[in-house]
PDB file of N, CA and C in Angstrom:
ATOM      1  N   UNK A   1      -0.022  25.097  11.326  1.00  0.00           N
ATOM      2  CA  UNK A   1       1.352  25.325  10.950  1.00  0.00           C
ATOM      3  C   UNK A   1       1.853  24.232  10.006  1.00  0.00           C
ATOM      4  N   UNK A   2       1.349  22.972  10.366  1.00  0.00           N
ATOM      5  CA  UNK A   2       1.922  21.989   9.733  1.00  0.00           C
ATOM      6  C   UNK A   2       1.414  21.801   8.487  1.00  0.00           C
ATOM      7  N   UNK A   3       0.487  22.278   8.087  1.00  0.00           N
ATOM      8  CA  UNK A   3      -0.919  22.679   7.068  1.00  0.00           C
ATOM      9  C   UNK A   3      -0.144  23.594   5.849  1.00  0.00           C
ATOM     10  N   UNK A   4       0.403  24.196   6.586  1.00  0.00           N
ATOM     11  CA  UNK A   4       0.848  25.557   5.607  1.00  0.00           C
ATOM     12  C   UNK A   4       2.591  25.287   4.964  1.00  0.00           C
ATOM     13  N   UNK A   5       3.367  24.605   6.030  1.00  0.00           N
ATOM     14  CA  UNK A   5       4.100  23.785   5.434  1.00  0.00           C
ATOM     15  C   UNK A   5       4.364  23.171   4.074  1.00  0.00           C
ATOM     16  N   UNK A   6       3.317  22.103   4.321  1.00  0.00           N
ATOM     17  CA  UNK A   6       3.577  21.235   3.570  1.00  0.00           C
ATOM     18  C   UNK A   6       2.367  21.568   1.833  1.00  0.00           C
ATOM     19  N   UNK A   7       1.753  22.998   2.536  1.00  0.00           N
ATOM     20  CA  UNK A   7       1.215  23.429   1.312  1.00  0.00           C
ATOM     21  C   UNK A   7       2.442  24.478   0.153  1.00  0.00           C
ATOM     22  N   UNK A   8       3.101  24.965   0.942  1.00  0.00           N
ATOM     23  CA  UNK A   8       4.619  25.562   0.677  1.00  0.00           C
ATOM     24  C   UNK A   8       5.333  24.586   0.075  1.00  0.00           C
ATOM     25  N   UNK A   9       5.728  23.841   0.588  1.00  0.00           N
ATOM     26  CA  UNK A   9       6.406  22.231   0.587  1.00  0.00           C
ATOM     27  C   UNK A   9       6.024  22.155  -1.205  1.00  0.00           C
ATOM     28  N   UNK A  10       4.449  22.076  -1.023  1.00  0.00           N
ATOM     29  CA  UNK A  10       3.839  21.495  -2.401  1.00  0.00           C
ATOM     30  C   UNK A  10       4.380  22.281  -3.878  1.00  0.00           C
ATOM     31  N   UNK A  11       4.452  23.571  -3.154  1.00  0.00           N
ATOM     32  CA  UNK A  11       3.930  24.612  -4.171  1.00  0.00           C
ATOM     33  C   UNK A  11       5.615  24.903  -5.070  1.00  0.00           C
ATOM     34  N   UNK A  12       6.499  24.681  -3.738  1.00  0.00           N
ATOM     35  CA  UNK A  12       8.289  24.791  -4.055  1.00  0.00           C
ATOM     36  C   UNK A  12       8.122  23.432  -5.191  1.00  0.00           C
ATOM     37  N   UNK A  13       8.037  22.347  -4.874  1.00  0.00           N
ATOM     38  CA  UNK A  13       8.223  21.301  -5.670  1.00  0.00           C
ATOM     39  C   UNK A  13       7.588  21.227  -7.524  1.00  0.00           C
ATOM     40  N   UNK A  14       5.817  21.786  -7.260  1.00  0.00           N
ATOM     41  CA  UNK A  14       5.155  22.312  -8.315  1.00  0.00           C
ATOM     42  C   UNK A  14       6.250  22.987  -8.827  1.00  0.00           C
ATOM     43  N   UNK A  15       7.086  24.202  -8.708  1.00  0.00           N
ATOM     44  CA  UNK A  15       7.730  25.188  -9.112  1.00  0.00           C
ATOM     45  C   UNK A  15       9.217  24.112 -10.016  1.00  0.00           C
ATOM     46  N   UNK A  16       9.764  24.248  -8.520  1.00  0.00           N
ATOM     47  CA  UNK A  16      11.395  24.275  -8.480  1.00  0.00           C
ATOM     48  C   UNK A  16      12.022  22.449  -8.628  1.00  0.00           C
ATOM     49  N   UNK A  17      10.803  21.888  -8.513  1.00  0.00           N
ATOM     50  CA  UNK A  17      11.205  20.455  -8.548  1.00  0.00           C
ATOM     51  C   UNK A  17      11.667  19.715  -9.977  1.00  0.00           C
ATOM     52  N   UNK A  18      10.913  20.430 -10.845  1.00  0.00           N
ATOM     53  CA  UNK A  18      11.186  19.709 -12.083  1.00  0.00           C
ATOM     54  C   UNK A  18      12.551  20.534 -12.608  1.00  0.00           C
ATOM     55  N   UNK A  19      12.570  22.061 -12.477  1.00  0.00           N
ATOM     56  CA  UNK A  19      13.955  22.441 -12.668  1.00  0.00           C
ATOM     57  C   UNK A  19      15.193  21.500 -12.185  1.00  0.00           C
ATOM     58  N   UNK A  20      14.856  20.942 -10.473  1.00  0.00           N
ATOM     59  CA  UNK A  20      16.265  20.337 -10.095  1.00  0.00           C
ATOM     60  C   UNK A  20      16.146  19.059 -10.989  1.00  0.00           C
ATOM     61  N   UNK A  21      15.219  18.312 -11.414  1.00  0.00           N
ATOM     62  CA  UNK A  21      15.455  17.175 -12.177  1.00  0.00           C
ATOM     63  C   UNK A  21      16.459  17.323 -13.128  1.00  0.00           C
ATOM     64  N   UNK A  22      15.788  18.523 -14.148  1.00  0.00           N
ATOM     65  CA  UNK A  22      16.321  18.640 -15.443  1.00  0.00           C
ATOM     66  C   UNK A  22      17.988  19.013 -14.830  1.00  0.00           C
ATOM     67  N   UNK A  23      17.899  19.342 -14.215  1.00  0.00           N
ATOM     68  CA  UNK A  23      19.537  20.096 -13.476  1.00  0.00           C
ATOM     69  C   UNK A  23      20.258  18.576 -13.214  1.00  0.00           C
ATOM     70  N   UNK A  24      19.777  18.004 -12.399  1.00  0.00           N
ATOM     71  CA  UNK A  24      20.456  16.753 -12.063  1.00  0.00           C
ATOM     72  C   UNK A  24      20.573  16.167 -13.234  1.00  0.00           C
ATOM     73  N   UNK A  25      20.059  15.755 -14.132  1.00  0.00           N
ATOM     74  CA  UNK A  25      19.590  14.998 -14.842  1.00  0.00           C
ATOM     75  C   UNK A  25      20.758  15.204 -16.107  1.00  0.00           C
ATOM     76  N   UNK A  26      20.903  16.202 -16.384  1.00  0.00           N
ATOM     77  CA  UNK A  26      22.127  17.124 -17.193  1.00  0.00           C
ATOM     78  C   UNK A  26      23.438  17.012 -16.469  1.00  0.00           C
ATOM     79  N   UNK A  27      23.361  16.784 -15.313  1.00  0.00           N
ATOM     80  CA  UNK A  27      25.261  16.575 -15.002  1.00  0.00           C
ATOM     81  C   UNK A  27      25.523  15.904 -14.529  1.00  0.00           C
ATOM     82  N   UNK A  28      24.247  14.800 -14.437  1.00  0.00           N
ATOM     83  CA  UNK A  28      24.875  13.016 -13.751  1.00  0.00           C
ATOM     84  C   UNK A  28      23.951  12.253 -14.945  1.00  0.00           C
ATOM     85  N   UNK A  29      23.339  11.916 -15.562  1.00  0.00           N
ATOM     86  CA  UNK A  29      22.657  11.145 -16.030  1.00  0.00           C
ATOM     87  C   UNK A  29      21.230  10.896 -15.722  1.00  0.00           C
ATOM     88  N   UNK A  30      20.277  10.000 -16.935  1.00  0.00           N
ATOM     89  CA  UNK A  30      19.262   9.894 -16.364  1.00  0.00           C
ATOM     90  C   UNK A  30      19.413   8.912 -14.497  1.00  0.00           C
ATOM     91  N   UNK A  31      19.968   7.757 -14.302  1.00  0.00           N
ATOM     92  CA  UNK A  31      19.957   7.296 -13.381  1.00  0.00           C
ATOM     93  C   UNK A  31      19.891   7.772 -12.325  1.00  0.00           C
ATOM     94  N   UNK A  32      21.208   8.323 -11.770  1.00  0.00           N
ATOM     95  CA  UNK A  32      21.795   9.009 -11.179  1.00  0.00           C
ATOM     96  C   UNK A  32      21.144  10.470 -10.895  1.00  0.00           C
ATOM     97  N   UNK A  33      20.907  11.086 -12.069  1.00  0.00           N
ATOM     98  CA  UNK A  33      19.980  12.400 -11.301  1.00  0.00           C
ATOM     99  C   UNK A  33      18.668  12.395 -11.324  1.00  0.00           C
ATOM    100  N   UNK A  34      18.134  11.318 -11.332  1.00  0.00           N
ATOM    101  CA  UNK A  34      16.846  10.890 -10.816  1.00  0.00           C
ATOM    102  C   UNK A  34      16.780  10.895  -9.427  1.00  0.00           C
ATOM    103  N   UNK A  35      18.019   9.869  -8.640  1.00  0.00           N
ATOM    104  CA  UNK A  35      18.108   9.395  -7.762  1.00  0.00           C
ATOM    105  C   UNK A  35      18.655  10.505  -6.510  1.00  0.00           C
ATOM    106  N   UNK A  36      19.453  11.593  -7.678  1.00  0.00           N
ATOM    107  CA  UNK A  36      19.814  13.054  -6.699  1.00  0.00           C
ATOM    108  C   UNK A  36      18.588  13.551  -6.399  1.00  0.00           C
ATOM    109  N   UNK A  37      17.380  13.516  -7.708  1.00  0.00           N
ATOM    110  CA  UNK A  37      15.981  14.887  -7.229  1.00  0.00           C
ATOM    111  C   UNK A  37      15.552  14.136  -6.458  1.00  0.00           C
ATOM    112  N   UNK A  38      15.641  13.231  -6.148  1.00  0.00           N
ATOM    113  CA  UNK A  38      14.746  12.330  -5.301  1.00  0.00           C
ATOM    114  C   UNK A  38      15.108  12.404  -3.470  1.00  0.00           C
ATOM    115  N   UNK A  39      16.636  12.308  -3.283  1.00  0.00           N
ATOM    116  CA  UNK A  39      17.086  12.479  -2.113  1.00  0.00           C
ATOM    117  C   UNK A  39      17.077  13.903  -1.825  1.00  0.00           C
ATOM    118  N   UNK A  40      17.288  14.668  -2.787  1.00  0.00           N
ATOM    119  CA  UNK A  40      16.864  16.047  -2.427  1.00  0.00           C
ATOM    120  C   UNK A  40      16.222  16.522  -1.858  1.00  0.00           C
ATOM    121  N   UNK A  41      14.792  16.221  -2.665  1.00  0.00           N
ATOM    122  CA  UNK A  41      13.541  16.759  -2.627  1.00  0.00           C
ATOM    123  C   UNK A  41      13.158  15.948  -1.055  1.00  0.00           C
ATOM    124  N   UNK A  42      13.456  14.872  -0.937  1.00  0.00           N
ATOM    125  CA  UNK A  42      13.053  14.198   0.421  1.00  0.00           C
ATOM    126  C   UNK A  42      13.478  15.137   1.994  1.00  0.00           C
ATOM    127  N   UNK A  43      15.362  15.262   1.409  1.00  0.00           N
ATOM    128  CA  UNK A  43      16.024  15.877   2.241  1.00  0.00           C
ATOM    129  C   UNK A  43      14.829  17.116   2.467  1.00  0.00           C
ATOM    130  N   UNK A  44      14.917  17.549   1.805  1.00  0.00           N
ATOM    131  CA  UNK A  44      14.130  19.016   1.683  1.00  0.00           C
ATOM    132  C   UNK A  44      12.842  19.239   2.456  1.00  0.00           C
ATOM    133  N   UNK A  45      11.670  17.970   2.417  1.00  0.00           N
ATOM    134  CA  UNK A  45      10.868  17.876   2.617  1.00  0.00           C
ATOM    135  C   UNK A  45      10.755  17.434   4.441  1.00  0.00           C
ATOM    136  N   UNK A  46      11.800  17.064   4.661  1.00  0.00           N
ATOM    137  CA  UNK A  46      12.810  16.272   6.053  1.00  0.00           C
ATOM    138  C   UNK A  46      12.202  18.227   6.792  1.00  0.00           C
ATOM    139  N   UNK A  47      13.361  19.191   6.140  1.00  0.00           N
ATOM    140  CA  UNK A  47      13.743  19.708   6.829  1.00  0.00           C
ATOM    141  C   UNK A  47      12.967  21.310   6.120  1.00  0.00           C
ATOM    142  N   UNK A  48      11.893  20.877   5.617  1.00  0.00           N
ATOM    143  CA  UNK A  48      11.635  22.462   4.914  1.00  0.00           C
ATOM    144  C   UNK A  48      11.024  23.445   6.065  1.00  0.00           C
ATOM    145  N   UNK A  49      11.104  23.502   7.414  1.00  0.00           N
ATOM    146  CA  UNK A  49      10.589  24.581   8.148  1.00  0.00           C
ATOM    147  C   UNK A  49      12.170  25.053   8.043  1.00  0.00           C
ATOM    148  N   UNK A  50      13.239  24.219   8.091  1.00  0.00           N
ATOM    149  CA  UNK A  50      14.596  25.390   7.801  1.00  0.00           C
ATOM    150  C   UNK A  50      14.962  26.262   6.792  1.00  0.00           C
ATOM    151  N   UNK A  51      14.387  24.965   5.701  1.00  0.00           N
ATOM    152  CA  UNK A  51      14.863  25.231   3.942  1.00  0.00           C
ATOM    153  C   UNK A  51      14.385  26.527   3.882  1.00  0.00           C
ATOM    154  N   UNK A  52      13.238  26.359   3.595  1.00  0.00           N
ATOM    155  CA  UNK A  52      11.993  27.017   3.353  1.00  0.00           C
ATOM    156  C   UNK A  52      12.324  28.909   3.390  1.00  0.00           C
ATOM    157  N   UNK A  53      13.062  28.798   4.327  1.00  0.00           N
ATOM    158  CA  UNK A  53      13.284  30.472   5.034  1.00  0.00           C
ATOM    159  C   UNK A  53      14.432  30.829   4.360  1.00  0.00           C
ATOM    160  N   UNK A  54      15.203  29.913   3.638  1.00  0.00           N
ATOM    161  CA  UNK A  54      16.371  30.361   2.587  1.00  0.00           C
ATOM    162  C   UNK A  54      16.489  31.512   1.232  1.00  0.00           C
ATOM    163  N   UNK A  55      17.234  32.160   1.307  1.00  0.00           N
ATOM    164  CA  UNK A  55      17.125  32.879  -0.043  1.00  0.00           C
ATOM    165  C   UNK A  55      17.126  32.109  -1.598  1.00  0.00           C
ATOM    166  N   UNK A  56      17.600  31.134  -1.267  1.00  0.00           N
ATOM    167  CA  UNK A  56      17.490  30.051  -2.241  1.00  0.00           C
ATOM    168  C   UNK A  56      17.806  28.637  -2.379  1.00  0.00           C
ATOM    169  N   UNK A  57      15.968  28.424  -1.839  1.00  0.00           N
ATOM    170  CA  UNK A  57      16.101  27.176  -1.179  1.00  0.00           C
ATOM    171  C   UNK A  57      16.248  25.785  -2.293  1.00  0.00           C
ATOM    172  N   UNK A  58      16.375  26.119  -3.832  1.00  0.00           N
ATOM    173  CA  UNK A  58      16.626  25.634  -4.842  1.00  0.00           C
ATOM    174  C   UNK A  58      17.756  25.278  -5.042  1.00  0.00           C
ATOM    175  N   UNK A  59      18.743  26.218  -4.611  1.00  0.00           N
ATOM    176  CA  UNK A  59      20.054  26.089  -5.126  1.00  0.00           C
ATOM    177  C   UNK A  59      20.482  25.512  -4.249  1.00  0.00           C
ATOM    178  N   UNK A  60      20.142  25.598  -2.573  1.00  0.00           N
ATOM    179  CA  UNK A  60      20.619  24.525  -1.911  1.00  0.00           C
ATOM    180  C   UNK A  60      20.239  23.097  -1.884  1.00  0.00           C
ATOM    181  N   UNK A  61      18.893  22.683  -2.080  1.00  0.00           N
ATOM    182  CA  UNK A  61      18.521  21.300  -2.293  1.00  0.00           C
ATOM    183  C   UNK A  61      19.452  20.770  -3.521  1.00  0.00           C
ATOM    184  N   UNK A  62      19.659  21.780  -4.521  1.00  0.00           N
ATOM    185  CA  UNK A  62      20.796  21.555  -5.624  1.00  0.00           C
ATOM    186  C   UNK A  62      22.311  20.991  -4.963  1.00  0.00           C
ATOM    187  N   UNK A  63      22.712  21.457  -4.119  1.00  0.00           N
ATOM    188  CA  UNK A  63      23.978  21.008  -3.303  1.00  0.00           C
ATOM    189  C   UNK A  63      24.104  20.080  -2.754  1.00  0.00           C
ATOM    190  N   UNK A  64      22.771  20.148  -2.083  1.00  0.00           N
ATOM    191  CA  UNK A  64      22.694  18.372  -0.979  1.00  0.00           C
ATOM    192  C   UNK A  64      22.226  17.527  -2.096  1.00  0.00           C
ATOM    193  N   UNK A  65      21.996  17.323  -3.372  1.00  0.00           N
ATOM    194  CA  UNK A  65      21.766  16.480  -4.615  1.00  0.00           C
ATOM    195  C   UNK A  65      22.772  16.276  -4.771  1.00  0.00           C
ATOM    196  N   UNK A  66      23.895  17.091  -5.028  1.00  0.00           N
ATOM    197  CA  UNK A  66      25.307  16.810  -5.258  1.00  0.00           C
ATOM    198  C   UNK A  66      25.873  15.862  -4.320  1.00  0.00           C
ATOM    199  N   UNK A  67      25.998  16.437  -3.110  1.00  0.00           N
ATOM    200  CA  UNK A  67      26.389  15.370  -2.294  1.00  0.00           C
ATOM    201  C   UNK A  67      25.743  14.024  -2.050  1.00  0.00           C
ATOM    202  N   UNK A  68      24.773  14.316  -2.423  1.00  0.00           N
ATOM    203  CA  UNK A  68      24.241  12.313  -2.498  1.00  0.00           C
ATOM    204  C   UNK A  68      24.381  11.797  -3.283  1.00  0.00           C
ATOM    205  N   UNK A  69      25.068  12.563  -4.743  1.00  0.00           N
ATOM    206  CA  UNK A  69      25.147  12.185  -5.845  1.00  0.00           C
ATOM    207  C   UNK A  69      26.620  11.409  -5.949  1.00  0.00           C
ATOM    208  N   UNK A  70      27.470  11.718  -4.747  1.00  0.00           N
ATOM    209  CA  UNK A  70      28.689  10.858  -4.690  1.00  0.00           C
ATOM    210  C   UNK A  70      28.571   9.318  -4.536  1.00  0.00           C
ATOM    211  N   UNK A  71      27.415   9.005  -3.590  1.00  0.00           N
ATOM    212  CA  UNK A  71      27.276   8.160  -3.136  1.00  0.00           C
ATOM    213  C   UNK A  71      27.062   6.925  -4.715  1.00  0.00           C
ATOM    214  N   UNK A  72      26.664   7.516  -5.636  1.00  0.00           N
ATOM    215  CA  UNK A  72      26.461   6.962  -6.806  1.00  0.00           C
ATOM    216  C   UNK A  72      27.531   6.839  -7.736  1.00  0.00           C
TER     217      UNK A  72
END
């Protein structure tokens, strides 16, 4: 189970990871939305047996980027 995860895990990030960069990256800066794909993708990785089952588990790691993105 944990196998297949984090091969999912892999395959979302391969995909959808460099999109959220360029996304972050475009409405906070290089710094700053570096530092969003990064807590994101972690968050994400925290919790992807939940994410994972989302209709769009992109657009939400996109949200919780936002919100860490205050912190900046």
């Amino acid at each position: 189970m944990e196998a297949t995860l984090a091969a999912t895990y892999s395959a979302f990030v391969s995909d959808g990871g460099d999109r959220l960069r360029r996304a972050f990256i475009a409405a906070y800066g290089p710094e700053v939305g570096a530092e969003a794909t990064s807590d994101a993708l972690a968050y994400g990785w925290e919790h992807w047996s939940r994410v994972s089952e989302m209709d769009n588990p992109a657009g939400y790691l996109y949200r919780v980027g936002q919100s860490k993105a205050r912190r900046y």
